[in-house]
C-alpha atoms as a PDB file:
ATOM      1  CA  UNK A   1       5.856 -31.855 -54.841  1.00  0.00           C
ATOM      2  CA  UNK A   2       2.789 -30.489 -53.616  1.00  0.00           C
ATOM      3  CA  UNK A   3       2.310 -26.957 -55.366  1.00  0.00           C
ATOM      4  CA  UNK A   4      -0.906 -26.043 -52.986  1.00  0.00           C
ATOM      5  CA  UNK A   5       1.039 -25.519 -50.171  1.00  0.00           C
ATOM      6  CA  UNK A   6       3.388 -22.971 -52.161  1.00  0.00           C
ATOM      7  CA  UNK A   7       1.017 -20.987 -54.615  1.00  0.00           C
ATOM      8  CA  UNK A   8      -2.418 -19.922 -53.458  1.00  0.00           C
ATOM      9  CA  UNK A   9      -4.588 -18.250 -56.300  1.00  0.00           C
ATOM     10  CA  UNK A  10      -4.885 -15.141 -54.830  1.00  0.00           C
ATOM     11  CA  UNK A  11      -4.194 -11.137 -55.226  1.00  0.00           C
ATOM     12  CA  UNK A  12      -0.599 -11.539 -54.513  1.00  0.00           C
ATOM     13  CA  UNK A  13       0.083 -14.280 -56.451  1.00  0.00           C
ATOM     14  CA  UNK A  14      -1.018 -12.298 -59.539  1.00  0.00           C
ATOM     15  CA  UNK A  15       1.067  -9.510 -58.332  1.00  0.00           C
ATOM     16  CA  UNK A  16       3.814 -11.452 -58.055  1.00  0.00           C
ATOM     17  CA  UNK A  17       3.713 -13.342 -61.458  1.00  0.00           C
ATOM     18  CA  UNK A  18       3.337  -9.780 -63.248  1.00  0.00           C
ATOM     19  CA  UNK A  19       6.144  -8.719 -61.411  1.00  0.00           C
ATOM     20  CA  UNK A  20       8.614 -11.665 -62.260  1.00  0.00           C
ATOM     21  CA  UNK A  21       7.627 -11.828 -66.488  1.00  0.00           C
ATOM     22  CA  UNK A  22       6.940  -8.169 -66.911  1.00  0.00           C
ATOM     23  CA  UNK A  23       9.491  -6.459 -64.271  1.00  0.00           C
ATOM     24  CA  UNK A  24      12.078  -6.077 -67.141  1.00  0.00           C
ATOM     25  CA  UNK A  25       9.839  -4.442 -69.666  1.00  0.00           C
ATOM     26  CA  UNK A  26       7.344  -2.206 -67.290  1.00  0.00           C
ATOM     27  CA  UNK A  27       8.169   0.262 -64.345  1.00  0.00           C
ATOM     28  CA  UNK A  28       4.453  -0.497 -63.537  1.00  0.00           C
ATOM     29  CA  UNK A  29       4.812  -3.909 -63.476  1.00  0.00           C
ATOM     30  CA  UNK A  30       3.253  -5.653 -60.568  1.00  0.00           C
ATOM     31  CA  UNK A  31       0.814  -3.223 -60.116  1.00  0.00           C
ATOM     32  CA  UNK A  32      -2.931  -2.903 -61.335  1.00  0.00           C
ATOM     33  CA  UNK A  33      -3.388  -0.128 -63.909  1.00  0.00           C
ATOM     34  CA  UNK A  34      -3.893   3.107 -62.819  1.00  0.00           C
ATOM     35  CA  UNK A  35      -5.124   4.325 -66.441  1.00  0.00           C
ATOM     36  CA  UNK A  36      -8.331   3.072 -68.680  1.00  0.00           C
ATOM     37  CA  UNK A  37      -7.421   0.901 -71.629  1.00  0.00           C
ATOM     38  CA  UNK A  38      -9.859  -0.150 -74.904  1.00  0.00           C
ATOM     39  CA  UNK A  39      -9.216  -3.260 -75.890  1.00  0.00           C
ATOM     40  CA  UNK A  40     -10.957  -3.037 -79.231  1.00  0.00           C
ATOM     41  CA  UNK A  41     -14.699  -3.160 -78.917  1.00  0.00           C
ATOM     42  CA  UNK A  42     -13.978  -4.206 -75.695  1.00  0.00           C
ATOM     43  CA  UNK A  43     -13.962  -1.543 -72.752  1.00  0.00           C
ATOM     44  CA  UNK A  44     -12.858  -3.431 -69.123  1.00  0.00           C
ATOM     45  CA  UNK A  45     -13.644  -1.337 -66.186  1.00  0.00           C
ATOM     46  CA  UNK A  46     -12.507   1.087 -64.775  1.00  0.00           C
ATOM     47  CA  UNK A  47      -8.950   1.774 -63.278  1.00  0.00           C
ATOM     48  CA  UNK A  48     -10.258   2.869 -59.902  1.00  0.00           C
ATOM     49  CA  UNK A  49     -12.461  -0.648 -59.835  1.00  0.00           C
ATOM     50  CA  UNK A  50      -9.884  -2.885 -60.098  1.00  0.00           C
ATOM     51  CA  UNK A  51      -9.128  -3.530 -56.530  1.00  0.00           C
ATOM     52  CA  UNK A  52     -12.336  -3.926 -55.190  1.00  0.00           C
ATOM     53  CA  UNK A  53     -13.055  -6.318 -58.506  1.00  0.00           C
ATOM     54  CA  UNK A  54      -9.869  -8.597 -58.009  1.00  0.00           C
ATOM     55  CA  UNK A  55     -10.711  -8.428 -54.488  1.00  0.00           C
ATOM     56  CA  UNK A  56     -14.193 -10.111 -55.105  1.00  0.00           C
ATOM     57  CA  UNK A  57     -12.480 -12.562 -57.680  1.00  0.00           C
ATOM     58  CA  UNK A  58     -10.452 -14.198 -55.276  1.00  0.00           C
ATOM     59  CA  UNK A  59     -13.408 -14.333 -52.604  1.00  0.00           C
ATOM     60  CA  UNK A  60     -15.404 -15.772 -55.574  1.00  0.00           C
ATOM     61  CA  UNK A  61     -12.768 -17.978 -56.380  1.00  0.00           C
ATOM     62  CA  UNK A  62     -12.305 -19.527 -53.211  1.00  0.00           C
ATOM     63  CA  UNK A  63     -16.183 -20.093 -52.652  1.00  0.00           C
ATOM     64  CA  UNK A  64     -16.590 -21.496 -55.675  1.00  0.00           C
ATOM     65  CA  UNK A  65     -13.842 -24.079 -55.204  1.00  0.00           C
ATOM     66  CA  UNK A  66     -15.680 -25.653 -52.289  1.00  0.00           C
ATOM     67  CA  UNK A  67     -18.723 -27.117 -54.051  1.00  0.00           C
ATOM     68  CA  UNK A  68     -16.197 -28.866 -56.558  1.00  0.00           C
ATOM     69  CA  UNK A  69     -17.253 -33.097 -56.916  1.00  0.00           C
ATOM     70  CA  UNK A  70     -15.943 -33.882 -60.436  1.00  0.00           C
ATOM     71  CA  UNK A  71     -13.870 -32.945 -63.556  1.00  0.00           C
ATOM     72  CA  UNK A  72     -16.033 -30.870 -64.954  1.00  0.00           C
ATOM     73  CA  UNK A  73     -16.533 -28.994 -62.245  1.00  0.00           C
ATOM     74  CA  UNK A  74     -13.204 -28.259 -62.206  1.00  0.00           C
ATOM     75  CA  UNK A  75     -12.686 -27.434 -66.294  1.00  0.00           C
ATOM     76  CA  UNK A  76     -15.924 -25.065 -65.070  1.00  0.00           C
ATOM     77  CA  UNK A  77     -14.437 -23.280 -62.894  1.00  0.00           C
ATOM     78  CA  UNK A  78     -10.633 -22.676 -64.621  1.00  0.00           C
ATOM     79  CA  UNK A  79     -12.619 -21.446 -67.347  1.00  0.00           C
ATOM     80  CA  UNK A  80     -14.047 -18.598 -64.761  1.00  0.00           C
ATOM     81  CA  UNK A  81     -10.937 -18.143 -63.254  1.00  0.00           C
ATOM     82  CA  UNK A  82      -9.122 -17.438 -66.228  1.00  0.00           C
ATOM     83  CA  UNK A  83     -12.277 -15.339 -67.938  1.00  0.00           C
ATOM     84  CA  UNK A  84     -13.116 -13.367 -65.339  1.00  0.00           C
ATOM     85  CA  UNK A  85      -9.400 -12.227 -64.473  1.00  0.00           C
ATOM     86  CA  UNK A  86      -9.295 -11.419 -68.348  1.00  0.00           C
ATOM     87  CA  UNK A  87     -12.379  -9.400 -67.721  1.00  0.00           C
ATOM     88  CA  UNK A  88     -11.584  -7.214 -64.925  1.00  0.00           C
ATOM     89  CA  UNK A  89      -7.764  -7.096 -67.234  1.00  0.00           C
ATOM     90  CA  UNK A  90      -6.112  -5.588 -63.714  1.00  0.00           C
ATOM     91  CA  UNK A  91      -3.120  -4.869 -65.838  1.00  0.00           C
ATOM     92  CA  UNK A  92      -2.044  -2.239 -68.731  1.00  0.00           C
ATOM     93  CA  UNK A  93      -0.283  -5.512 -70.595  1.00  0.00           C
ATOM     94  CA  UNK A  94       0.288  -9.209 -70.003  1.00  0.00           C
ATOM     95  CA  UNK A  95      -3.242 -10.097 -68.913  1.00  0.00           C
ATOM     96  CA  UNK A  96      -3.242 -12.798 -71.177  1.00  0.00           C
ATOM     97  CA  UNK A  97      -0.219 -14.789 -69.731  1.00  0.00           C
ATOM     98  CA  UNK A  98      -0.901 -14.046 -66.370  1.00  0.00           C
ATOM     99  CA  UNK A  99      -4.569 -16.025 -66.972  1.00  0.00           C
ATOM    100  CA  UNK A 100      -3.025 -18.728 -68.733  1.00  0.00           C
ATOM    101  CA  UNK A 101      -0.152 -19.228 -65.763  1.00  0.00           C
ATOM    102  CA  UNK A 102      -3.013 -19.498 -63.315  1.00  0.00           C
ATOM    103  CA  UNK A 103      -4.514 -21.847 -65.293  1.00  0.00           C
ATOM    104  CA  UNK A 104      -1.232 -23.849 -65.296  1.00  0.00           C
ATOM    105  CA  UNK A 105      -0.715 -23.642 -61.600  1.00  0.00           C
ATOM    106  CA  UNK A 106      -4.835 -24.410 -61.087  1.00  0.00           C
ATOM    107  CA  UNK A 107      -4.560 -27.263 -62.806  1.00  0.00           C
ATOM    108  CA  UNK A 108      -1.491 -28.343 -60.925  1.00  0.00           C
ATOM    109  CA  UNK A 109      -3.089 -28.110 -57.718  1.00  0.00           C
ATOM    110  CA  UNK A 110      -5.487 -29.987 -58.717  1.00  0.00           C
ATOM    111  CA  UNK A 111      -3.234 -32.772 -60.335  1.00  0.00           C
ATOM    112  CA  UNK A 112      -4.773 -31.974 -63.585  1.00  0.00           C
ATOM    113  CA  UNK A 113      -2.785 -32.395 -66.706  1.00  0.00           C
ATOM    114  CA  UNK A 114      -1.673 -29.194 -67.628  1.00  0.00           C
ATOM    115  CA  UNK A 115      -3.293 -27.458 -70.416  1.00  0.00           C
ATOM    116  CA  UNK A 116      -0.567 -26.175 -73.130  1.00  0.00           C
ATOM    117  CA  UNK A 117      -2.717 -23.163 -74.681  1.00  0.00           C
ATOM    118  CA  UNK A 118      -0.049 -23.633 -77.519  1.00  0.00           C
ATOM    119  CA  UNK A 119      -3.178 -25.664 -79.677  1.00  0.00           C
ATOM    120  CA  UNK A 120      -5.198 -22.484 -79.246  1.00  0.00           C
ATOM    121  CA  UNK A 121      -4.704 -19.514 -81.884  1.00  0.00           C
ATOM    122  CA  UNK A 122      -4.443 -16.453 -80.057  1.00  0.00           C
ATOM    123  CA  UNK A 123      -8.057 -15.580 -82.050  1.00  0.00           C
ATOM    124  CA  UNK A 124      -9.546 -18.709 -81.156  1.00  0.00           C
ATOM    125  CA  UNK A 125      -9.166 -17.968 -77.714  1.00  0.00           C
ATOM    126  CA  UNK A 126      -9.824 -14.865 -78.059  1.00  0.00           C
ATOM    127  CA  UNK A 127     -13.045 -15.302 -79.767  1.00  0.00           C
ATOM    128  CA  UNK A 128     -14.227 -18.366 -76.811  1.00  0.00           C
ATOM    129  CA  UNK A 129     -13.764 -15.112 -74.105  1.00  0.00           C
ATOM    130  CA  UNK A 130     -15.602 -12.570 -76.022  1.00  0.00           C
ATOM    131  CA  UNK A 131     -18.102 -14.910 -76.093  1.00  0.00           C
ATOM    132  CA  UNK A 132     -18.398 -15.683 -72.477  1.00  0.00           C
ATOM    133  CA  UNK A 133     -18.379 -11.758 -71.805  1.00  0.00           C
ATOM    134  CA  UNK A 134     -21.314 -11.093 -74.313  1.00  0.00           C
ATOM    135  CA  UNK A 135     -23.708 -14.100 -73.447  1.00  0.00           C
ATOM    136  CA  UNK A 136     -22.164 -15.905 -70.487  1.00  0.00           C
ATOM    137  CA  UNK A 137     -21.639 -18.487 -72.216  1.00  0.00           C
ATOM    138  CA  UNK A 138     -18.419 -20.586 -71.235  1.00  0.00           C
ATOM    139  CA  UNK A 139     -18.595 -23.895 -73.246  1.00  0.00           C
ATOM    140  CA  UNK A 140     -16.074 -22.299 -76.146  1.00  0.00           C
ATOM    141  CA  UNK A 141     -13.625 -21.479 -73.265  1.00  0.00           C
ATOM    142  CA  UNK A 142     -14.840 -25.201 -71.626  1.00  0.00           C
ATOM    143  CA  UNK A 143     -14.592 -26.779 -74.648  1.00  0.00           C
ATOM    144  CA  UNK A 144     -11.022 -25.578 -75.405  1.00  0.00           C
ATOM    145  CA  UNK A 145      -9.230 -26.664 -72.394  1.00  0.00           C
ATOM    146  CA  UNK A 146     -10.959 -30.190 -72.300  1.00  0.00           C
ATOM    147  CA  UNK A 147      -9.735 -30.158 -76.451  1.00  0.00           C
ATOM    148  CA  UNK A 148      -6.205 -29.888 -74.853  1.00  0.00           C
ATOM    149  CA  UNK A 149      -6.906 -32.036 -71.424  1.00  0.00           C
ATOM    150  CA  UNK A 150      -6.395 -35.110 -74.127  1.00  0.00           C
END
């Protein structure tokens, strides 16, 4: 089965996924936040950015994928994916498994072995984004998913 021509990484795709693993717990679910959350030292933008942020994440996405010519390229630019969605954090909750689902299905599409995350404490990856955010420095986040690529 070819999963490209089913799942496109894209606004509505996220949408959707929030929709189907948080629909039970959140009235909101499916939707971007329309509040401002603090995730510890962390502050993500604003509420009233979001759109216009996820909007440029899938444009950046999609340019990005075109200048792809090996497997690093490819760890390279899952680690983006899944940072800068964490970054923008479009939702009030489930952020975190939404990134790590669209890491599953970019990896897919790209018959990649999928990446468990299960190897990863929740700090550990934790502490390979905060990194990336504060120096832009991916090769924690890189160096994590090619750990579990093996």
């Amino acid at each position: 089965m070819c999963i490209n021509k089913y799942l496109e990484i894209n606004i509505d795709l996220v949408k959707d996924l929030h929709l189907k693993l948080a629909g039970n717990i959140f009235d909101v679910a499916g939707n971007f936040r329309k509040t401002d959350v603090r995730l510890g030292n962390y502050e993500p933008p604003k509420y009233f950015e979001i759109a216009e942020l996820m909007k440029n994440w899938e444009d950046d996405f999609k340019e990005r994928q075109k200048f792809i010519k090996n497997i690093d390229d490819y760890i390279e630019l899952l680690s983006w994916l899944m940072h800068r969605f964490l970054w923008i954090h479009p939702f009030f909750d489930y952020n975190g498994r939404i990134s790590r689902l669209l890491g599953e299905i970019y990896l897919l599409q790209n018959n990649l072995p999928v990446v468990s995350f299960r190897g990863m404490t929740r700090n550990t990856f934790s502490e390979a984004m905060k990194v990336a955010t504060l120096k832009n420095d991916f090769s924690k986040i890189i160096k994590l998913i090619k750990r579990d690529l093996k």
